[in-house]
C-alpha atoms as a PDB file:
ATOM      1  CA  UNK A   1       0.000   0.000   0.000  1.00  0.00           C
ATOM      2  CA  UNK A   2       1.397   3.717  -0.981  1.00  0.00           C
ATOM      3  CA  UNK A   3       1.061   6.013   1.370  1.00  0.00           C
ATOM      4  CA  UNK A   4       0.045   9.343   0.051  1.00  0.00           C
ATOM      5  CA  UNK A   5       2.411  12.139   0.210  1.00  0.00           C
ATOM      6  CA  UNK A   6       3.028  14.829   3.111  1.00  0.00           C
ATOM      7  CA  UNK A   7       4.253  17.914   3.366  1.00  0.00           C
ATOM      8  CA  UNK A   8       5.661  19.410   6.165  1.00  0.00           C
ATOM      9  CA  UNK A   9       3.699  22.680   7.048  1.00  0.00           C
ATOM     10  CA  UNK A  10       5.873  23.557  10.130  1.00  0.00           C
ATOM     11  CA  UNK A  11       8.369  27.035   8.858  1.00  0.00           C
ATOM     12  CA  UNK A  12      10.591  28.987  10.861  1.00  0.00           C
ATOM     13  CA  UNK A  13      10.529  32.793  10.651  1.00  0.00           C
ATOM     14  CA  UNK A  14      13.456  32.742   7.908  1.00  0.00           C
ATOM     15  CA  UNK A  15      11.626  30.914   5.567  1.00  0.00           C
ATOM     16  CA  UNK A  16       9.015  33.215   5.016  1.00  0.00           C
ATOM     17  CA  UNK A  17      10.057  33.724   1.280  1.00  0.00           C
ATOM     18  CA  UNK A  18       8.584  29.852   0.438  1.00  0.00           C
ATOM     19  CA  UNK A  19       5.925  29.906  -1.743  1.00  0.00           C
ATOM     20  CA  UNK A  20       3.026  27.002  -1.964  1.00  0.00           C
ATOM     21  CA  UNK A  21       5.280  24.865  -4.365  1.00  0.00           C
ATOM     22  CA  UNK A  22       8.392  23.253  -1.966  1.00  0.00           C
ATOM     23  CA  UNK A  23      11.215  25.270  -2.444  1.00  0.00           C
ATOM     24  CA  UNK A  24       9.888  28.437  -4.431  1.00  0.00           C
ATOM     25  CA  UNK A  25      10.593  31.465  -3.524  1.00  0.00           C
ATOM     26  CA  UNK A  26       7.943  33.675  -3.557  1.00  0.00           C
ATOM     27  CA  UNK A  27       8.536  36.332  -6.167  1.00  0.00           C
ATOM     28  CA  UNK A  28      11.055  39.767  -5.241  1.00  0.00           C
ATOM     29  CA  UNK A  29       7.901  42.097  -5.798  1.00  0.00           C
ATOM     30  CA  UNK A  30       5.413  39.950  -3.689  1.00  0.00           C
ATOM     31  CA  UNK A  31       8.173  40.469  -0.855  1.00  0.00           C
ATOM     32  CA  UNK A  32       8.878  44.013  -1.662  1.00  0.00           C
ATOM     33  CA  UNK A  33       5.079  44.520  -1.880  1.00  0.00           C
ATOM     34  CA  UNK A  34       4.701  43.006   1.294  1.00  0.00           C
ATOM     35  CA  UNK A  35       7.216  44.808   3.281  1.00  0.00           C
ATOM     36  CA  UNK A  36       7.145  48.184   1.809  1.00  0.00           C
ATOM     37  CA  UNK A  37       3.561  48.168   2.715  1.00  0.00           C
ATOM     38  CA  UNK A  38       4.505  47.183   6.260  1.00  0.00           C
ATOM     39  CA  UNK A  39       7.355  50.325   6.595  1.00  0.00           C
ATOM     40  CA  UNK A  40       4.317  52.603   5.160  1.00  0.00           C
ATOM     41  CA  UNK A  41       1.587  51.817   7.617  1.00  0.00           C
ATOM     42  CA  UNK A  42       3.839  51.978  10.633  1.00  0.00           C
ATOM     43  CA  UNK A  43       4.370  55.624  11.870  1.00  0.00           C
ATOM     44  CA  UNK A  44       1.460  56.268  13.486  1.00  0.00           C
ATOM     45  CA  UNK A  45       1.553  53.334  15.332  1.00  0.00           C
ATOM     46  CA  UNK A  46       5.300  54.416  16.076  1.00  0.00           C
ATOM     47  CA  UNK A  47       4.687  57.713  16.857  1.00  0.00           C
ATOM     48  CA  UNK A  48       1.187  58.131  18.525  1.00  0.00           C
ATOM     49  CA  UNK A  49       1.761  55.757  21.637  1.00  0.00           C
ATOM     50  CA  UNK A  50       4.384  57.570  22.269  1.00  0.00           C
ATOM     51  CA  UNK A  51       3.092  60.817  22.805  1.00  0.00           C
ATOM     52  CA  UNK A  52      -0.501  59.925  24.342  1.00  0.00           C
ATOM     53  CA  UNK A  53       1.953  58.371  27.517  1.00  0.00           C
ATOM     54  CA  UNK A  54       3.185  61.818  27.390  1.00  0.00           C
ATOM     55  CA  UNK A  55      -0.304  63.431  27.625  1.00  0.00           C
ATOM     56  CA  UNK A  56      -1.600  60.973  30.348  1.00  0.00           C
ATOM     57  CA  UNK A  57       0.798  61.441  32.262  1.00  0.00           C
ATOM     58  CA  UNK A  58       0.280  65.746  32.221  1.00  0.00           C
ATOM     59  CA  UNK A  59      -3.400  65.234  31.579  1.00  0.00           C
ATOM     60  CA  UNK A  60      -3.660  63.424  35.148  1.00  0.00           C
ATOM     61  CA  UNK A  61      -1.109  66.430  36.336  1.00  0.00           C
ATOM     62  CA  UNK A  62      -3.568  69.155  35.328  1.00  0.00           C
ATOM     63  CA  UNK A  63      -1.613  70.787  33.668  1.00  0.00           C
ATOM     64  CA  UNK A  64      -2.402  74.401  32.002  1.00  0.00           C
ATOM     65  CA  UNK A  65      -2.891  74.800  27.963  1.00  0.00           C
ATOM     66  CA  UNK A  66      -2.280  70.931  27.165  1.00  0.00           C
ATOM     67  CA  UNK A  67      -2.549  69.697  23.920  1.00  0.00           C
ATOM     68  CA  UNK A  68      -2.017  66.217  22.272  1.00  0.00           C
ATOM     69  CA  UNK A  69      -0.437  66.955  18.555  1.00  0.00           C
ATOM     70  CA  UNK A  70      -0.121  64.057  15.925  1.00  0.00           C
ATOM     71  CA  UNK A  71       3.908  64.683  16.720  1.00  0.00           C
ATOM     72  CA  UNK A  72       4.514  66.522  19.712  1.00  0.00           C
ATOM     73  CA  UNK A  73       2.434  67.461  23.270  1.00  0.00           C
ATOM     74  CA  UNK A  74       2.605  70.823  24.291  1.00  0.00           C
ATOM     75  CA  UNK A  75       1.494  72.461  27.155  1.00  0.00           C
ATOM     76  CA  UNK A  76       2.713  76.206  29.114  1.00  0.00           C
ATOM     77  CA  UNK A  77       6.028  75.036  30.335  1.00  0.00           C
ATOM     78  CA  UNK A  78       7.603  78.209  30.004  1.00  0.00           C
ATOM     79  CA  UNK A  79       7.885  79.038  33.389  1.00  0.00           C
ATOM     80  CA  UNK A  80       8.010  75.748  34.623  1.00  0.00           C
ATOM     81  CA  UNK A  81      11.714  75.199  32.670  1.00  0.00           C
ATOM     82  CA  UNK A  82      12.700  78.454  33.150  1.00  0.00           C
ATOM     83  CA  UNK A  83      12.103  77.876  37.025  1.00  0.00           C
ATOM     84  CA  UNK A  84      14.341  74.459  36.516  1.00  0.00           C
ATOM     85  CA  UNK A  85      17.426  76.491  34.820  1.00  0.00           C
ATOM     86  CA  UNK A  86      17.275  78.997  37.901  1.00  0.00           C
ATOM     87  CA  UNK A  87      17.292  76.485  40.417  1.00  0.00           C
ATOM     88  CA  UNK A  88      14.071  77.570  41.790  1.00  0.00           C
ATOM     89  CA  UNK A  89      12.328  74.133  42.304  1.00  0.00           C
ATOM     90  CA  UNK A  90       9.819  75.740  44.780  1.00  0.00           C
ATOM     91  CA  UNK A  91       8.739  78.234  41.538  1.00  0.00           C
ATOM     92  CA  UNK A  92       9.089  75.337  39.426  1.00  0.00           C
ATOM     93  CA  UNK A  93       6.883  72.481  41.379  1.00  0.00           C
ATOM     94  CA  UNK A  94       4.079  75.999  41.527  1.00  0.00           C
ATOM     95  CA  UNK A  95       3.058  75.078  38.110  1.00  0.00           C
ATOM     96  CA  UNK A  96       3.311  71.570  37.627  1.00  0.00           C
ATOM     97  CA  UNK A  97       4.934  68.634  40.485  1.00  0.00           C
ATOM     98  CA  UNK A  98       8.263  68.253  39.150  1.00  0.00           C
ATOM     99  CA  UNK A  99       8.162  64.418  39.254  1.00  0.00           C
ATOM    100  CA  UNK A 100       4.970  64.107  37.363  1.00  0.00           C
ATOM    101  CA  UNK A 101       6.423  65.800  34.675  1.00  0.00           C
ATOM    102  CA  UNK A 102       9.396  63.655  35.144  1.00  0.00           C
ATOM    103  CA  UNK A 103       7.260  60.620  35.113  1.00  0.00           C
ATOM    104  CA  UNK A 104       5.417  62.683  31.763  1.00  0.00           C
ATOM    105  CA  UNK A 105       8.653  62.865  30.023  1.00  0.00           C
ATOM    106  CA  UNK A 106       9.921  59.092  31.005  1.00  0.00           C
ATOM    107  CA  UNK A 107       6.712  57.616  29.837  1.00  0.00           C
ATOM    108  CA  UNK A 108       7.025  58.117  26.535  1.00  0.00           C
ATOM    109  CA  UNK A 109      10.664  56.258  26.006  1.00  0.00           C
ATOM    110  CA  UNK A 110       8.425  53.520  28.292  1.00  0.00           C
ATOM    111  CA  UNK A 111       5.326  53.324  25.817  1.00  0.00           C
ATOM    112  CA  UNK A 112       8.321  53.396  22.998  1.00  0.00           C
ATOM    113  CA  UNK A 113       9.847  50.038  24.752  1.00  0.00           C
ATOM    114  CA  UNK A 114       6.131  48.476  25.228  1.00  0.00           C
ATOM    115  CA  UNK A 115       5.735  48.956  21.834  1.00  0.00           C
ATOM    116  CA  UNK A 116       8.914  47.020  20.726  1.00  0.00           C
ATOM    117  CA  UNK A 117       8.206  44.221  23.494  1.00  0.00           C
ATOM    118  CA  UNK A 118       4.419  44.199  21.931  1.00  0.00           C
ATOM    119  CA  UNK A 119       6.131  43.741  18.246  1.00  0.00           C
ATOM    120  CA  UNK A 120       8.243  40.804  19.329  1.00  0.00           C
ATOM    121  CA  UNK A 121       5.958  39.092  21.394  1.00  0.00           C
ATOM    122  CA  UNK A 122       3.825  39.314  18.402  1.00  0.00           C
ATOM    123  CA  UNK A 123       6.588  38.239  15.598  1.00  0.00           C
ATOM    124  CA  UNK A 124       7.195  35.087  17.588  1.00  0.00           C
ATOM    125  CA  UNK A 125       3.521  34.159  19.361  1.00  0.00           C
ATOM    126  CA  UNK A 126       1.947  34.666  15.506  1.00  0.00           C
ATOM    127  CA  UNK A 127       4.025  35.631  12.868  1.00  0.00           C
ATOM    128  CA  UNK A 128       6.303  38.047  11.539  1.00  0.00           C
ATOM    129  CA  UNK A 129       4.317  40.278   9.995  1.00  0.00           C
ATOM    130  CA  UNK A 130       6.424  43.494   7.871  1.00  0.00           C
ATOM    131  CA  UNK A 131       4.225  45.597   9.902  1.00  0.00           C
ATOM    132  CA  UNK A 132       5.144  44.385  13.354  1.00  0.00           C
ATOM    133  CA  UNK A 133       8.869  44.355  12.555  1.00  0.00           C
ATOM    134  CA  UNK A 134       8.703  47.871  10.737  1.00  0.00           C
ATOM    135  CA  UNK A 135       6.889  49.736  14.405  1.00  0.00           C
ATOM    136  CA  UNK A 136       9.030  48.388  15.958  1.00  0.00           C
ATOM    137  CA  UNK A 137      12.212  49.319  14.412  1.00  0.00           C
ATOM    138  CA  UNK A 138      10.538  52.922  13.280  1.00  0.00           C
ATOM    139  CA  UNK A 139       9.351  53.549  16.935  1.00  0.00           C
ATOM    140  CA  UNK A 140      13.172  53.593  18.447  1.00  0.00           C
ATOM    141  CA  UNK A 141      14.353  55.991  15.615  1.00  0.00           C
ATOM    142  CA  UNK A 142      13.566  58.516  17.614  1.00  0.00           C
ATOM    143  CA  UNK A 143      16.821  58.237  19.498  1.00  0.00           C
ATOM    144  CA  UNK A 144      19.208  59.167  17.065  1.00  0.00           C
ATOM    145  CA  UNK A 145      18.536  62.710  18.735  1.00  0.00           C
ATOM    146  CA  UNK A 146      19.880  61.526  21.609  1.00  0.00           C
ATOM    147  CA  UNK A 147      22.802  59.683  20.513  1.00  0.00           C
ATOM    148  CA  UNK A 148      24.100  62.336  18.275  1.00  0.00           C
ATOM    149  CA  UNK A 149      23.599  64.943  21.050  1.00  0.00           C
ATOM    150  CA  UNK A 150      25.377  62.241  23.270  1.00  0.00           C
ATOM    151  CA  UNK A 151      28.478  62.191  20.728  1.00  0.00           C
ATOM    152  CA  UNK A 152      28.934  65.954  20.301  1.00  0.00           C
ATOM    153  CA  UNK A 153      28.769  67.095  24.055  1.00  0.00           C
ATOM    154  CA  UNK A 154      31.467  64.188  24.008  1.00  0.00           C
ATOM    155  CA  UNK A 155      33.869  66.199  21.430  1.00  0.00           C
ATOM    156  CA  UNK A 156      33.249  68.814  23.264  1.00  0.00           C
ATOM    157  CA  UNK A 157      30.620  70.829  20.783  1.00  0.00           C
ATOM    158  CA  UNK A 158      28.173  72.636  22.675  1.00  0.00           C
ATOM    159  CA  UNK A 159      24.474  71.971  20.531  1.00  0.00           C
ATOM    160  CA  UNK A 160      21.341  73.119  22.154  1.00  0.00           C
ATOM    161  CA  UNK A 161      19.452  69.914  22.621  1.00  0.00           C
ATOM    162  CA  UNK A 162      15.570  68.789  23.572  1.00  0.00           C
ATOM    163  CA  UNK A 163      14.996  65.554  23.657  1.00  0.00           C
ATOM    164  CA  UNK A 164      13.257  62.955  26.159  1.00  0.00           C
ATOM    165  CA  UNK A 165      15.623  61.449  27.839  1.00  0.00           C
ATOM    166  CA  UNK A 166      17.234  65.150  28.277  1.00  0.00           C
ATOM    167  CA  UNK A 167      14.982  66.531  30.035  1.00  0.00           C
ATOM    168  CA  UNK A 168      14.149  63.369  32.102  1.00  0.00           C
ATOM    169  CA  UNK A 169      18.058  63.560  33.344  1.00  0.00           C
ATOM    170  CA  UNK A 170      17.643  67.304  34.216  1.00  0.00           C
ATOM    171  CA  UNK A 171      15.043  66.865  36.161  1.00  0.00           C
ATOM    172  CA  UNK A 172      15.701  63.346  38.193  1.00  0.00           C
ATOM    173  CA  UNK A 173      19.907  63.765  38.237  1.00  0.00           C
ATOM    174  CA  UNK A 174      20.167  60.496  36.569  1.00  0.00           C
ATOM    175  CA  UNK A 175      23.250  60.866  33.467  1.00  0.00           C
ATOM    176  CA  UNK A 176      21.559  61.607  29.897  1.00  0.00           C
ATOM    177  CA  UNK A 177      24.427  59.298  28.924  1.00  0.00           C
ATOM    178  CA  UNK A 178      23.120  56.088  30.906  1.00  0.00           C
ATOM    179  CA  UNK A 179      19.133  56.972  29.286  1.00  0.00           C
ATOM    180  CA  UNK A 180      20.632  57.450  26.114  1.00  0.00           C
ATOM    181  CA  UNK A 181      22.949  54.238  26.165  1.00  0.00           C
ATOM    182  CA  UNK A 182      20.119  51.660  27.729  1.00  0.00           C
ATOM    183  CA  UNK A 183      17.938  53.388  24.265  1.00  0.00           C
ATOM    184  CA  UNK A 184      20.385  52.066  22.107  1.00  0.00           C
ATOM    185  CA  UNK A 185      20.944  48.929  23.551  1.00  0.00           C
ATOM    186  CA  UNK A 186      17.586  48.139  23.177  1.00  0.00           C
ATOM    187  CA  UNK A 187      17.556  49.263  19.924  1.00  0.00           C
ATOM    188  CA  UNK A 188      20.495  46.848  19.223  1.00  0.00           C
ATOM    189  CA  UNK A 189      18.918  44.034  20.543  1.00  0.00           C
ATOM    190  CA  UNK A 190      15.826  44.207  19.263  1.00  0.00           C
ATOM    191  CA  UNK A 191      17.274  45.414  15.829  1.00  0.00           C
ATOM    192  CA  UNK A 192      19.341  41.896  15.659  1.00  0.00           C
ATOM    193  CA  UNK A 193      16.365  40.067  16.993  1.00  0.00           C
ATOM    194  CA  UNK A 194      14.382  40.916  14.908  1.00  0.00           C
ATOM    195  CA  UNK A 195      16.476  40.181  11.362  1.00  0.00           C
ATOM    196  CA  UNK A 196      15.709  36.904  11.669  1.00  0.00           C
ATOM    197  CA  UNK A 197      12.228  37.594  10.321  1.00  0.00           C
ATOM    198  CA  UNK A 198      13.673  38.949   7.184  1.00  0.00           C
ATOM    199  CA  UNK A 199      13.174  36.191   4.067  1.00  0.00           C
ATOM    200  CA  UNK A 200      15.917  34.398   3.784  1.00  0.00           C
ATOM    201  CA  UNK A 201      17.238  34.839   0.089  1.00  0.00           C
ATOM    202  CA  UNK A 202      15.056  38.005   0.160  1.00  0.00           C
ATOM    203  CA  UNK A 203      16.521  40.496   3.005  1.00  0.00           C
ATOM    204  CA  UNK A 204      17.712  42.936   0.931  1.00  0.00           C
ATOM    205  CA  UNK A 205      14.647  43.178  -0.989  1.00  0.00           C
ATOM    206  CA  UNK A 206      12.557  42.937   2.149  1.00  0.00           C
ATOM    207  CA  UNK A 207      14.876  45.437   4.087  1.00  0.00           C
ATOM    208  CA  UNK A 208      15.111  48.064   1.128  1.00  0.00           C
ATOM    209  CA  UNK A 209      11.005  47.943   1.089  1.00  0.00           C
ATOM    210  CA  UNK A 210      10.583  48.476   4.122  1.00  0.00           C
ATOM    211  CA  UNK A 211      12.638  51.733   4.346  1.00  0.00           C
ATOM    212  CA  UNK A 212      10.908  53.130   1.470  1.00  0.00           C
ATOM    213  CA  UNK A 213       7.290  52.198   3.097  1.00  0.00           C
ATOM    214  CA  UNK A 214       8.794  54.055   6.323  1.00  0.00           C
ATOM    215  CA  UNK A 215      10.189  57.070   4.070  1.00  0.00           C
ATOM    216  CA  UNK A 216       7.211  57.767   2.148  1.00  0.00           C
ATOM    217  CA  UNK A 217       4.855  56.713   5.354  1.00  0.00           C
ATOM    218  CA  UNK A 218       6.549  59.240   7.174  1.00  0.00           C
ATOM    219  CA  UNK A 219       6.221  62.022   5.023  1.00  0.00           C
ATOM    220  CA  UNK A 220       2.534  61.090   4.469  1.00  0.00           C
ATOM    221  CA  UNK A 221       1.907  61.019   8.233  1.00  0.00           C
ATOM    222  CA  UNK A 222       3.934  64.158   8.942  1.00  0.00           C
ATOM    223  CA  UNK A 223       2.162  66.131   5.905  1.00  0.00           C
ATOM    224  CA  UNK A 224      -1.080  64.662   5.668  1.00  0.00           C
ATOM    225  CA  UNK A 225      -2.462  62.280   7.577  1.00  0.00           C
ATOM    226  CA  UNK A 226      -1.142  63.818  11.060  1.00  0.00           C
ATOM    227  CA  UNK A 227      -1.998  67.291  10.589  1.00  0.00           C
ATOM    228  CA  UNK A 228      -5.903  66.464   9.840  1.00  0.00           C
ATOM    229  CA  UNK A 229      -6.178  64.027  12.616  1.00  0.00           C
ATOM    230  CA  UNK A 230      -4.100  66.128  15.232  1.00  0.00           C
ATOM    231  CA  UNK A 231      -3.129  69.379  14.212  1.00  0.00           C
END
């Protein structure tokens, strides 16, 4: 008796770029399809967690004139900061607690790591879908503020500066250096975790895609699509 033939449905993440047939690849514009569509999709999913921690966090503070944008929150800090640079932490705590906006401006480098644990808990519990890998990725871009500010105050070029983890070592003590360095490590990590979803025998073409889907999906959000859902 012949036993009919079986096929072994069980895949890893790298062989994503199988087609139905055993052994075919699936075509270079199915994958570039696939994964430029993913980098297009993912910066408001990037971005807007992000700054809705931020507004929680100052919308729980009371905080006067507060306003969630589709890239920023802003809100009358003028004389809290100025308070900060004077050393007048009585003036500054008048108009908003200095932790909370502490915790305000820590939360959003938090809801930027929950996002990357969310993408690859969801690469590896389902599968590794382009979008999950491109938020992920997209969301810790952000940094690159941080690191280049990092590097110049460490040559010695003075380069006015406003960033998260800035303001969150001005205001707790803790060194902009160590915020800045665990930011990068996880971006490292998770950046080399997560290339072994790329198709093998397609990474280039999957990687290149995705970059243009985040170029063009960035300029889209930023011009478009952000303004007219948060101005």
């Amino acid at each position: 008796m012949t036993r009919p033939p079986t096929h072994d449905v069980s895949a890893t993440a790298g062989d994503t770029c199988r087609g139905p047939a055993a052994g075919a690849p699936v075509p270079r514009r199915v994958v570039a399809l696939r994964w430029g569509l993913g980098g297009l999709i993912a910066a408001p999913f990037a971005i807007l967690p992000h700054e809705a921690a931020h507004y929680l966090v100052l919308l729980a503070l009371g905080v006067p004139d507060l306003a969630l944008h589709h890239a920023a929150v802003t809100w009358d800090l003028r004389e809290f900061w100025e308070a900060i640079q004077r050393a007048d932490f009585d003036g500054a705590a008048a108009v908003a607690p200095i932790w909370g906006v502490a915790l305000s401006d820590a939360m959003g480098p938090i809801a930027t790591c929950g996002i990357v644990v969310g993408c690859c808990y969801g690469c590896a519990r389902w599968r590794p879908y382009p979008a999950l890998v491109a938020v992920a990725l997209l969301s810790q871009f952000r940094i690159r503020a941080g690191a280049r500010h990092v590097v110049r105050e460490s040559l010695g070029i003075d380069t006015p500066a406003n960033y998260d983890e800035l303001r969150v070592a001005a205001l707790t003590g803790i060194p902009v250096e160590v915020l800045v360095g665990f930011a990068l490590l996880t971006l490292l990590v998770s950046g080399i975790w997560l290339a072994r979803f790329f198709p093998r025998g397609r990474r280039l073409v999957a990687v290149a895609s995705m970059a243009a889907g985040m170029v063009a999906g960035l300029y889209l959000y930023f011009g478009v699509v952000g303004p007219w859902l948060l101005p």
